[in-house]
Protein backbone atom coordinates (compact mmCIF):
# COMPACT_ATOMS: atom_id res chain seq x y z
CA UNK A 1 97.15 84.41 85.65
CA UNK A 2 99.23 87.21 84.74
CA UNK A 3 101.26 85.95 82.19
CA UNK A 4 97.85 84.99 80.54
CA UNK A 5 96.60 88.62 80.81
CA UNK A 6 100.22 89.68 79.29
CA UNK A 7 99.85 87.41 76.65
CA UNK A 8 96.45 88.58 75.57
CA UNK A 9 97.71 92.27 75.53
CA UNK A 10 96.26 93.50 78.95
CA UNK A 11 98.29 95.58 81.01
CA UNK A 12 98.97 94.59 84.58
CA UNK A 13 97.63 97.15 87.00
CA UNK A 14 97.28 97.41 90.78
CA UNK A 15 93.88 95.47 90.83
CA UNK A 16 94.67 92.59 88.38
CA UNK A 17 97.84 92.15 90.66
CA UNK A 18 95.68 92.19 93.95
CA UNK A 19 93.55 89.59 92.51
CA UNK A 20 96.66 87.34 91.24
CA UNK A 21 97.64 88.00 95.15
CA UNK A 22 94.73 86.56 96.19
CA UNK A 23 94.79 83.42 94.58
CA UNK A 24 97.91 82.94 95.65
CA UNK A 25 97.13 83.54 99.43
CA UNK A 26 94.28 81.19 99.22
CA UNK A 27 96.46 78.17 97.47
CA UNK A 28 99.16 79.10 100.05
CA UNK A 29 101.89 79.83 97.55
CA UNK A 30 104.15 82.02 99.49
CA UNK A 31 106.16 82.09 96.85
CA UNK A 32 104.24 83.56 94.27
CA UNK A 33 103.29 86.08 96.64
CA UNK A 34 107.15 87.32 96.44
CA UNK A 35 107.16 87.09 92.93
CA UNK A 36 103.91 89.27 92.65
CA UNK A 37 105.75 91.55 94.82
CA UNK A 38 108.81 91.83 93.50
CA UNK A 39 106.84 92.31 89.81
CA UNK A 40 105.13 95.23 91.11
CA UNK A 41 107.81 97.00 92.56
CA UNK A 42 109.60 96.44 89.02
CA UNK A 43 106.81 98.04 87.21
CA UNK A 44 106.45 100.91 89.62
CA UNK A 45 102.66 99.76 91.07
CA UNK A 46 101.99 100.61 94.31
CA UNK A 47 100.56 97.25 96.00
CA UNK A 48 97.35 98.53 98.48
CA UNK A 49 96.02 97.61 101.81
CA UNK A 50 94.57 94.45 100.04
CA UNK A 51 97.15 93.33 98.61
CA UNK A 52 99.38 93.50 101.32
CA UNK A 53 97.02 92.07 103.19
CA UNK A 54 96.75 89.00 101.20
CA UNK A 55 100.29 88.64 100.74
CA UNK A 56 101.09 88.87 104.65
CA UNK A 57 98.54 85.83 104.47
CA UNK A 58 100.26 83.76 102.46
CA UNK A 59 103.28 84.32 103.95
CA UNK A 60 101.75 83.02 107.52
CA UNK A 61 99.66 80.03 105.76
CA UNK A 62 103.91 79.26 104.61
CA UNK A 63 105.15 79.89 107.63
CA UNK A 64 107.20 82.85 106.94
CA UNK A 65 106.75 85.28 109.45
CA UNK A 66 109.93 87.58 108.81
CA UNK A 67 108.70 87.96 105.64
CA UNK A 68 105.63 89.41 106.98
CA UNK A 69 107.51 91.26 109.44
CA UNK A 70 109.50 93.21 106.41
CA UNK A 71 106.11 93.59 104.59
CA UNK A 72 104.97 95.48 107.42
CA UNK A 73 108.04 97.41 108.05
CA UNK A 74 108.34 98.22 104.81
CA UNK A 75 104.78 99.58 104.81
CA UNK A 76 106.67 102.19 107.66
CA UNK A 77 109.59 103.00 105.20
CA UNK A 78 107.49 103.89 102.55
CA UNK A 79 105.51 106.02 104.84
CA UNK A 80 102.26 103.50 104.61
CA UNK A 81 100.23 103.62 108.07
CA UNK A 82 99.59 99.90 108.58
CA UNK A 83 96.36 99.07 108.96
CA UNK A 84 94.22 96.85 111.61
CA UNK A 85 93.97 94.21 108.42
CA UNK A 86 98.12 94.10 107.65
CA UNK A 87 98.48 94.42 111.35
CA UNK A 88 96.31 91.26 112.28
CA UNK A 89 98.17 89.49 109.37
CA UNK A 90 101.45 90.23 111.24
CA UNK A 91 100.63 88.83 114.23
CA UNK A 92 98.72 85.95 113.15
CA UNK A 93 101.77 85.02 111.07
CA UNK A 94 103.94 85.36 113.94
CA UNK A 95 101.31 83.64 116.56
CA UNK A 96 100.64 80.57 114.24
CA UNK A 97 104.85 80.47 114.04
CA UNK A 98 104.80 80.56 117.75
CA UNK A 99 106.61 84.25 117.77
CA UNK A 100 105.01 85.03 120.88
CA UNK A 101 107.72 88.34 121.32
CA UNK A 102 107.01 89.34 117.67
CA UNK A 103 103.38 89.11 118.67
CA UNK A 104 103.17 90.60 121.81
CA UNK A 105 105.30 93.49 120.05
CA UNK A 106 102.88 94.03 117.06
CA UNK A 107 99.73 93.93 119.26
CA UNK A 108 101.58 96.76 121.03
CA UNK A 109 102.23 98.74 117.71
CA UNK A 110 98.96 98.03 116.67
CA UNK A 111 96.94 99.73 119.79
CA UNK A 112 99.71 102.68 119.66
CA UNK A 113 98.82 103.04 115.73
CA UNK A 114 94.91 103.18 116.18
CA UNK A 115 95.38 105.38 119.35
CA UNK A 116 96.98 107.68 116.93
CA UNK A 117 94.68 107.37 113.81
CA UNK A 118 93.05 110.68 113.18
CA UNK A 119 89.06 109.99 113.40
């Protein structure tokens, strides 16, 4: 999809990478979702709550939980507030993986991190 877009002269931006996300979350290509990653971060695009969101889902529809787990701590590094969406990722990820600590712990985070958010 975005090779396609490259080859017809259009610039990748933050939403045609959140859509090429998408698709890749719904044909569970965790893979991809690593390379769309990694190709943002080389081009200097900021990925958004969707697209992490979508790429935290593919990683749990692969089974890869830790990478959801540096997804979301990354999101902390970069000073990103997780949201309730990348936060329910995270834990699904690690509940369908049978991470019951890792879930347990991000349930926690996530109730401490909406206690916190300014209304």
């Amino acid at each position: 999809l975005l090779a396609r877009a490259a080859a017809g002269g259009v610039v990748p931006d933050e939403v045609s990478f959140s859509a090429a996300m998408s698709v890749s979350e719904k044909a569970c290509q965790w893979e991809v979702a690593c390379s769309i990653l990694s190709r943002m971060k080389a081009k200097h695009i900021t990925a958004n709550e969707v697209t992490h969101g979508a790429a935290m889902s593919a990683f749990e529809k692969g089974g890869q939980w830790a990478h959801t787990l540096r997804l979301l701590r990354g999101l902390a590094e970069r000073m990103m507030r997780p949201s309730e969406i990348t936060f329910n990722a995270a834990i699904t990820a690690c509940e369908e993986c049978q991470r019951w600590p890792q879930s347990l712990v991000l349930l926690g985070a996530a109730g401490m991190a909406t206690a916190a958010a300014p209304s």
